[in-house]
PDB file of N, CA and C in Angstrom:
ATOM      1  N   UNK A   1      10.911 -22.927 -19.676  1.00  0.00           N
ATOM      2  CA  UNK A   1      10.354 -24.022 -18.915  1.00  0.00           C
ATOM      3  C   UNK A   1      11.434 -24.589 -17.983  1.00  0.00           C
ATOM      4  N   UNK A   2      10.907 -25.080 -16.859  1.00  0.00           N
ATOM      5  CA  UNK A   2      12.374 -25.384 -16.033  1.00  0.00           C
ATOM      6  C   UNK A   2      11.867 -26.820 -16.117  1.00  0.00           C
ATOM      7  N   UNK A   3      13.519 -27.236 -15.822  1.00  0.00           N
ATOM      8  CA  UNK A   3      13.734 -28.512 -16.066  1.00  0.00           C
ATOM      9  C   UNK A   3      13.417 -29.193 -14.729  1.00  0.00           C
ATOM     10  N   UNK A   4      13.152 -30.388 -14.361  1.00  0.00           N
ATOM     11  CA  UNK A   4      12.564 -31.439 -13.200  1.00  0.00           C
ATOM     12  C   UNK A   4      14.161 -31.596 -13.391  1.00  0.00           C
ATOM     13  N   UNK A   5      14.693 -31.837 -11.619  1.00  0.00           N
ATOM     14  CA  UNK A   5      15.732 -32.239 -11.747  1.00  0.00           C
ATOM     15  C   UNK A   5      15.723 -33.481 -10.194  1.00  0.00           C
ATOM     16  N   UNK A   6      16.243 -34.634 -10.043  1.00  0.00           N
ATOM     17  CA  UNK A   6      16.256 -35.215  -9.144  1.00  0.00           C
ATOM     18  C   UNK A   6      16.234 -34.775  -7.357  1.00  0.00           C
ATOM     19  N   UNK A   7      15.760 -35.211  -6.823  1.00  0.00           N
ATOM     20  CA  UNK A   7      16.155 -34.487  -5.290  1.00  0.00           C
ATOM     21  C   UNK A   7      16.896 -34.711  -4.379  1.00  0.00           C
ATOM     22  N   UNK A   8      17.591 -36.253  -5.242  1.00  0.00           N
ATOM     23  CA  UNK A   8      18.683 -36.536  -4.187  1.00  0.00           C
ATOM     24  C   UNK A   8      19.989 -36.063  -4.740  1.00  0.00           C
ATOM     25  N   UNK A   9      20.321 -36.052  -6.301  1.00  0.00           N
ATOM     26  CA  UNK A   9      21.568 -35.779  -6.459  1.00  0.00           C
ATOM     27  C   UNK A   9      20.915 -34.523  -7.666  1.00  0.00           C
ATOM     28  N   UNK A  10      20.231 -34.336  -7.960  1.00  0.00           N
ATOM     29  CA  UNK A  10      20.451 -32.419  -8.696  1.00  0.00           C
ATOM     30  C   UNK A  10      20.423 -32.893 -10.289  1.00  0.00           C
ATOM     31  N   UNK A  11      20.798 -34.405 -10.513  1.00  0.00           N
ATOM     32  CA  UNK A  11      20.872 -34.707 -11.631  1.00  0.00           C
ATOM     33  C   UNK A  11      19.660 -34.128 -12.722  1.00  0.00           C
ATOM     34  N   UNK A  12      19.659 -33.846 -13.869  1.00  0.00           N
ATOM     35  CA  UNK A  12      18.054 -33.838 -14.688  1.00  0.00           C
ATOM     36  C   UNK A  12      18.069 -34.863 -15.896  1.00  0.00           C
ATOM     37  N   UNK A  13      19.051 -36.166 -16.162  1.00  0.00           N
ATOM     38  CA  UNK A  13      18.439 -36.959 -16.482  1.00  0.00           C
ATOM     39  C   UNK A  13      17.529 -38.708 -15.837  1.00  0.00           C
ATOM     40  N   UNK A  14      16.553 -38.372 -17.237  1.00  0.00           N
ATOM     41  CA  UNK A  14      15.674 -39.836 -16.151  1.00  0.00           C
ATOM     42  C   UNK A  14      15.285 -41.009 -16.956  1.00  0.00           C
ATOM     43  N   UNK A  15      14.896 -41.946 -16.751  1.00  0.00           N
ATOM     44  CA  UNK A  15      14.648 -43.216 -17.637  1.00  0.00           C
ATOM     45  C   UNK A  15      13.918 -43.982 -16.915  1.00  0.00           C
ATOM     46  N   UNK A  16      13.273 -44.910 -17.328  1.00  0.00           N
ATOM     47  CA  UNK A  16      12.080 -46.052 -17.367  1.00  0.00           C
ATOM     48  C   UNK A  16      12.273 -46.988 -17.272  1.00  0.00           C
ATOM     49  N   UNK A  17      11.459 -47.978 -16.067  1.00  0.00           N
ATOM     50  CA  UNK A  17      12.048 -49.356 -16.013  1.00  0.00           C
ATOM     51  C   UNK A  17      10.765 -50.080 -15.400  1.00  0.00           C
ATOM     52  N   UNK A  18      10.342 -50.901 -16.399  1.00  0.00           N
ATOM     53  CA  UNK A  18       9.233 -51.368 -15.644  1.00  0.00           C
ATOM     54  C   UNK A  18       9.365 -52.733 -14.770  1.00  0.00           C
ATOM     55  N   UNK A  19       8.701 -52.638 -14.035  1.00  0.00           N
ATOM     56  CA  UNK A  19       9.132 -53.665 -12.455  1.00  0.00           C
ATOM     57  C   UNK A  19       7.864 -53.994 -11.897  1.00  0.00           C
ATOM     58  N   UNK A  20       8.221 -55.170 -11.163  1.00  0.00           N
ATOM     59  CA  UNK A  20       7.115 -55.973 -10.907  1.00  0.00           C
ATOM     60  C   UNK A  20       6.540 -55.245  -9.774  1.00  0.00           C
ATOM     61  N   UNK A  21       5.133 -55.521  -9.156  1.00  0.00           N
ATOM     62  CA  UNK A  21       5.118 -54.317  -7.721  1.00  0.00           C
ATOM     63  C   UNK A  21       4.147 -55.460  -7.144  1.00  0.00           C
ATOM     64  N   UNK A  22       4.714 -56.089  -5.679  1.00  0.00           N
ATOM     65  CA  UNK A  22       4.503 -57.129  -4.985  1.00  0.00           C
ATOM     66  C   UNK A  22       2.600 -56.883  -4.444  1.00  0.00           C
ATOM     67  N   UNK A  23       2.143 -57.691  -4.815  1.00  0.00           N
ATOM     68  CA  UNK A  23       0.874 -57.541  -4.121  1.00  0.00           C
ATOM     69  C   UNK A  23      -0.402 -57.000  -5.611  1.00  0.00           C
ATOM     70  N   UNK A  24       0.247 -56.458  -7.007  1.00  0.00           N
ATOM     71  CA  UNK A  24      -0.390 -55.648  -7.598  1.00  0.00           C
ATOM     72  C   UNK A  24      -0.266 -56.776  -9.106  1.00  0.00           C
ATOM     73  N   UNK A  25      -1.257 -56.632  -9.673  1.00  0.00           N
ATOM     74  CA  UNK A  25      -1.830 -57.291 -10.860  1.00  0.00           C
ATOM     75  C   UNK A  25      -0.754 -57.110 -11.946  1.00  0.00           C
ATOM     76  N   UNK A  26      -0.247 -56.057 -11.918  1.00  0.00           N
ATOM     77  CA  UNK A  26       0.382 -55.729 -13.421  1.00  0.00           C
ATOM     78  C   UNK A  26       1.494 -54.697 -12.664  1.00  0.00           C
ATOM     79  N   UNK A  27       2.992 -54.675 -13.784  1.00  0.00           N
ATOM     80  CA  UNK A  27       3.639 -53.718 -13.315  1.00  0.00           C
ATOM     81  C   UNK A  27       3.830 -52.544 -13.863  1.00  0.00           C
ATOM     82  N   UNK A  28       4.335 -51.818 -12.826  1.00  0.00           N
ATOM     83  CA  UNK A  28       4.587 -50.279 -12.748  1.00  0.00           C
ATOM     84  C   UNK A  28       5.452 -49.927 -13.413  1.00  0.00           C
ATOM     85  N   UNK A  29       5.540 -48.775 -14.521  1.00  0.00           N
ATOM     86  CA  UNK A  29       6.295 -47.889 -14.813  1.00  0.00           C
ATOM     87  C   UNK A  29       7.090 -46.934 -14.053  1.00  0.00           C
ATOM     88  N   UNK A  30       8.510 -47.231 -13.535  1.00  0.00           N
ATOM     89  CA  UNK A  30       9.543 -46.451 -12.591  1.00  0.00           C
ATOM     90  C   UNK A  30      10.161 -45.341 -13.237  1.00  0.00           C
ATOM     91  N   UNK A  31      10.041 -44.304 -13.057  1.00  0.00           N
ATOM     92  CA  UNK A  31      10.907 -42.800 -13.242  1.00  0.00           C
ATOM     93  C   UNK A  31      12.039 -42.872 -12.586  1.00  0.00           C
ATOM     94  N   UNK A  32      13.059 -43.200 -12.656  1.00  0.00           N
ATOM     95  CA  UNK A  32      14.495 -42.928 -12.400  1.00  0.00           C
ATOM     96  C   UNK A  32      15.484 -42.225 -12.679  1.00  0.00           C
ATOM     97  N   UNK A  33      16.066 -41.865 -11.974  1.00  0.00           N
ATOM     98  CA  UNK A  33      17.146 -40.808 -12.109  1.00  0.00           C
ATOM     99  C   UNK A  33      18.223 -41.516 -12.975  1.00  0.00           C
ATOM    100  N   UNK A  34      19.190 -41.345 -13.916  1.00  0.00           N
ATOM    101  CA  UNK A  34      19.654 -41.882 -14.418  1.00  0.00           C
ATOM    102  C   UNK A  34      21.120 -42.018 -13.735  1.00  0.00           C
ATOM    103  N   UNK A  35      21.336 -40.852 -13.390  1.00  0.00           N
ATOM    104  CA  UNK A  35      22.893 -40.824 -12.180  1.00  0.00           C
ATOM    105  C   UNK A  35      22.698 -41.387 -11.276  1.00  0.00           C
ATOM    106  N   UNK A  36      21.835 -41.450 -10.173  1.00  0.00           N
ATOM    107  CA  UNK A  36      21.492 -42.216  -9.071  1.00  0.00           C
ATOM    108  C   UNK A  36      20.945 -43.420  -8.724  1.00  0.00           C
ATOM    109  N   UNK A  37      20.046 -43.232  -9.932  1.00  0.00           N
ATOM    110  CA  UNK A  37      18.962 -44.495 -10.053  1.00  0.00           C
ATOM    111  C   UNK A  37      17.756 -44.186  -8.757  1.00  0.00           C
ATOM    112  N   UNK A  38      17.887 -42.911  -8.465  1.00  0.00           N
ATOM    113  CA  UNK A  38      16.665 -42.993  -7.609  1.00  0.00           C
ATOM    114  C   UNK A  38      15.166 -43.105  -7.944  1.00  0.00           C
ATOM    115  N   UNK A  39      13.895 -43.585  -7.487  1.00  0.00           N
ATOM    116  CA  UNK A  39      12.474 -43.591  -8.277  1.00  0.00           C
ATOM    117  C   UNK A  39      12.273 -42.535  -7.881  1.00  0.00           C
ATOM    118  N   UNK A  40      11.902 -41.513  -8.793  1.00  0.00           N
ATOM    119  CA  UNK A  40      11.247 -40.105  -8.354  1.00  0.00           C
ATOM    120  C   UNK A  40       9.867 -40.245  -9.160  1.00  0.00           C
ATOM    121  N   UNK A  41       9.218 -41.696  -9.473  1.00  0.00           N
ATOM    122  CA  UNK A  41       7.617 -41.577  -9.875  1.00  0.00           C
ATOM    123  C   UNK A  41       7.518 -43.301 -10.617  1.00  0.00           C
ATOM    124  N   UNK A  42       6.539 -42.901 -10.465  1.00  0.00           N
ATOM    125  CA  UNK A  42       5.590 -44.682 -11.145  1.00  0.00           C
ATOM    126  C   UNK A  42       4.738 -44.468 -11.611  1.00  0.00           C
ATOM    127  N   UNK A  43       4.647 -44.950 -12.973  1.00  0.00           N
ATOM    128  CA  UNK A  43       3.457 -44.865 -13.705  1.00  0.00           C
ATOM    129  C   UNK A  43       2.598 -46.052 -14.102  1.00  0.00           C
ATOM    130  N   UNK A  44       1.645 -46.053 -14.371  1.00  0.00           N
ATOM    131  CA  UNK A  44       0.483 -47.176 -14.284  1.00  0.00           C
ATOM    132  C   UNK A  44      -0.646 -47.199 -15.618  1.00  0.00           C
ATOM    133  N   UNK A  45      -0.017 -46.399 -16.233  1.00  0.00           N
ATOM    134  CA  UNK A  45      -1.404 -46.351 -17.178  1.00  0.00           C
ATOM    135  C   UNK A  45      -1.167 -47.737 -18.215  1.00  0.00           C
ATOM    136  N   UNK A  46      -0.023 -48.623 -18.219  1.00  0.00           N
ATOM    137  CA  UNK A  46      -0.481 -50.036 -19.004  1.00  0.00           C
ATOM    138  C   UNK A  46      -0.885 -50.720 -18.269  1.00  0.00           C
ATOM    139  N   UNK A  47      -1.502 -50.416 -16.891  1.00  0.00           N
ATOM    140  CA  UNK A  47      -2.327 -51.142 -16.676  1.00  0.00           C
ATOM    141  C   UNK A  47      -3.696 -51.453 -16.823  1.00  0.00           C
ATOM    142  N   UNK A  48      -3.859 -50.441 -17.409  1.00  0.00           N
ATOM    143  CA  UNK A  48      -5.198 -50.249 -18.257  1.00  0.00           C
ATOM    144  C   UNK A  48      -5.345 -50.550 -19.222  1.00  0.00           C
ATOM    145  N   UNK A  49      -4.270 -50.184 -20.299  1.00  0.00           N
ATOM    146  CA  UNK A  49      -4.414 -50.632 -21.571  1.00  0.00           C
ATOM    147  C   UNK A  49      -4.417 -52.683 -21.761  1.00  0.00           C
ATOM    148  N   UNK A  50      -3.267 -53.033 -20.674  1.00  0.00           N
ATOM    149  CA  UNK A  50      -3.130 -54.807 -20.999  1.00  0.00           C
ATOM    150  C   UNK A  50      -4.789 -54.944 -21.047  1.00  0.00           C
ATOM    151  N   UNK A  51      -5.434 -54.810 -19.705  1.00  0.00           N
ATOM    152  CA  UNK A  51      -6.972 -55.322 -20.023  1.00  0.00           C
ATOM    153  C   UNK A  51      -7.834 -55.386 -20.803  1.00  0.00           C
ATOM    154  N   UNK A  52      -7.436 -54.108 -22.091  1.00  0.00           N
ATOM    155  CA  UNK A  52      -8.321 -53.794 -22.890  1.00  0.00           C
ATOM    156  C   UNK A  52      -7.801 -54.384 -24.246  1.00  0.00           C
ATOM    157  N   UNK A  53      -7.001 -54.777 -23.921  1.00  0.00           N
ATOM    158  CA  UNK A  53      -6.226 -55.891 -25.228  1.00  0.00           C
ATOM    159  C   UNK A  53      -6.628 -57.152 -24.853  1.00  0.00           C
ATOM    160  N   UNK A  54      -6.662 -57.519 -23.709  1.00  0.00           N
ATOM    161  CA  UNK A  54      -7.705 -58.968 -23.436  1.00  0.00           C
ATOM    162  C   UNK A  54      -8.792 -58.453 -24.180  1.00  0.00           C
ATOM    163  N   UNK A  55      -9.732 -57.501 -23.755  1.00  0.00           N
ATOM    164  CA  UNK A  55     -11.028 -57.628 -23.906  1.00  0.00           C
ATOM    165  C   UNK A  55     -11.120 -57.410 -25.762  1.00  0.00           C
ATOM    166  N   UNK A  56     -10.039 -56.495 -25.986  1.00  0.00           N
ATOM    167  CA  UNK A  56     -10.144 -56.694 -27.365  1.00  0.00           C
ATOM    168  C   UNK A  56     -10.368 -57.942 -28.215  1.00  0.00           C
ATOM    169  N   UNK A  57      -8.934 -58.904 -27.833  1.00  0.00           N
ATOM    170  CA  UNK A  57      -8.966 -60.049 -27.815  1.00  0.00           C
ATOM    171  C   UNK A  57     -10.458 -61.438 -27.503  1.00  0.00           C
ATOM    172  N   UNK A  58     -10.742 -60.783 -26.331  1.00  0.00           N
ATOM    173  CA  UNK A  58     -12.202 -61.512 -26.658  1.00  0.00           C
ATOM    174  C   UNK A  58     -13.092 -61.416 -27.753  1.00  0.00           C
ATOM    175  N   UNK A  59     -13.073 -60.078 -27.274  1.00  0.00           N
ATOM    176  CA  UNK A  59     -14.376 -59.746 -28.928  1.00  0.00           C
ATOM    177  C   UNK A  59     -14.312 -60.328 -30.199  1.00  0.00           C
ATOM    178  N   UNK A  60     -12.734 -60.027 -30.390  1.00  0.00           N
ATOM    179  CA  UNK A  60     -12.751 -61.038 -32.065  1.00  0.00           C
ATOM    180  C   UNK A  60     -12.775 -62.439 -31.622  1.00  0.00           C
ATOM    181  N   UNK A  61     -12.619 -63.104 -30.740  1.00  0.00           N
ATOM    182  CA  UNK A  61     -12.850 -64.710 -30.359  1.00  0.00           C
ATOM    183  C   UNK A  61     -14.444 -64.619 -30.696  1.00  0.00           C
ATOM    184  N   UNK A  62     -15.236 -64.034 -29.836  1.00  0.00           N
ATOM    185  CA  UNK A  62     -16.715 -64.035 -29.877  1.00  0.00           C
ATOM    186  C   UNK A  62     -17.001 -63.947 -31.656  1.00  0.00           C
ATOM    187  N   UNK A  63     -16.666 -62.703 -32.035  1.00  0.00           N
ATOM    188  CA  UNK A  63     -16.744 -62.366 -33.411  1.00  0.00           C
ATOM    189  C   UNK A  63     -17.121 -63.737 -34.039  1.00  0.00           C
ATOM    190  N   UNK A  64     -15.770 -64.241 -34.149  1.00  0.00           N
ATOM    191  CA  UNK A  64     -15.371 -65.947 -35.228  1.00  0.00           C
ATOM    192  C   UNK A  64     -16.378 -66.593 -34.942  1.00  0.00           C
ATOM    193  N   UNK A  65     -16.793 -66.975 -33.409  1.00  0.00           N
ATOM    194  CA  UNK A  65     -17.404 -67.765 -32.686  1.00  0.00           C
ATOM    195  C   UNK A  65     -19.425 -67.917 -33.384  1.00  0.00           C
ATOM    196  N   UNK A  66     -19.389 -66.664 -33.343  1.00  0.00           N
ATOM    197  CA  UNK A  66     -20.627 -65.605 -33.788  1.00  0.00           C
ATOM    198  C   UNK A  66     -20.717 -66.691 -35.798  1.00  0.00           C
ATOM    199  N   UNK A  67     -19.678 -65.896 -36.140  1.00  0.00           N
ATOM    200  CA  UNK A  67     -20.321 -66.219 -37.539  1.00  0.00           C
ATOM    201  C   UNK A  67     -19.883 -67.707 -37.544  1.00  0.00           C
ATOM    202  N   UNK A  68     -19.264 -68.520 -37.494  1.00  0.00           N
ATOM    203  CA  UNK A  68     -19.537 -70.162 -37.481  1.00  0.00           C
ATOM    204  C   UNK A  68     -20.859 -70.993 -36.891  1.00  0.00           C
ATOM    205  N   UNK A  69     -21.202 -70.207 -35.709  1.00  0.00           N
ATOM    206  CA  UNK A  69     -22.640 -70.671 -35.750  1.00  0.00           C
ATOM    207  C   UNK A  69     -23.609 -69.642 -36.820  1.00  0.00           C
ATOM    208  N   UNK A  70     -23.765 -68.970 -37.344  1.00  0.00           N
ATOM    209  CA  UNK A  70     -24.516 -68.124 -38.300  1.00  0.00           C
ATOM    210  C   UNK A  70     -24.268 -69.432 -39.819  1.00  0.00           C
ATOM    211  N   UNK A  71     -22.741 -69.905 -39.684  1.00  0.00           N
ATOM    212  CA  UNK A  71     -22.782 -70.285 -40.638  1.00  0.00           C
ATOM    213  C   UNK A  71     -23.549 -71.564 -40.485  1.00  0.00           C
ATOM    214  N   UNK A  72     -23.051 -72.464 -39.496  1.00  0.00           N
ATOM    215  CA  UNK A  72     -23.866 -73.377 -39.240  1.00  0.00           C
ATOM    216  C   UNK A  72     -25.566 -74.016 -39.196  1.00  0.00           C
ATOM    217  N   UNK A  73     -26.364 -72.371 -38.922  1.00  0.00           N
ATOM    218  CA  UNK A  73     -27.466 -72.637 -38.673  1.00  0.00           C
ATOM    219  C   UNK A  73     -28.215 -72.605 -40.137  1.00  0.00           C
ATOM    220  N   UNK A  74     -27.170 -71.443 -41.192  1.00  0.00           N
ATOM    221  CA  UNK A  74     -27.416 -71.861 -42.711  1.00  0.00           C
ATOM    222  C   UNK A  74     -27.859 -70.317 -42.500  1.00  0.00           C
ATOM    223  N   UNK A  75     -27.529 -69.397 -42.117  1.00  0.00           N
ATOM    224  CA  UNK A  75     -27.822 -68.006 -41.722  1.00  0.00           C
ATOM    225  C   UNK A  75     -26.800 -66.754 -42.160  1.00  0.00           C
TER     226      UNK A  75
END
């Protein structure tokens, strides 16, 4: 398998830095070169997941919400 190696300096190690990205809801996951520090990629997929931990988060709010009136109505 060949190794991904940077394109500005030849380097092949890389590391992660997540950073804010002006204009955008949530931030980006940066691929960096570790010798250079150049971004050779951005990744985005927690930006999917934060939302779905809100919405998780709702549901059990609703949940509680749900059985206190059940309990309330004597139900």
């Amino acid at each position: 398998m060949v190794k991904p190696k940077c394109p500005k300096c030849g380097h092949d190690t890389f590391g992660a830095l997540e950073q804010q990205i002006n204009g955008y809801m949530y931030n980006g996951i940066f691929i960096c070169c570790v010798e250079c520090e150049t971004t050779v990629g951005v990744l985005d997929y927690g930006n999917y997941l934060k939302p779905l931990g809100k919405i998780s988060e709702d549901i059990t709010a609703l949940k509680e919400e749900v059985a206190q009136l059940k309990e309330a109505l004597g139900k």
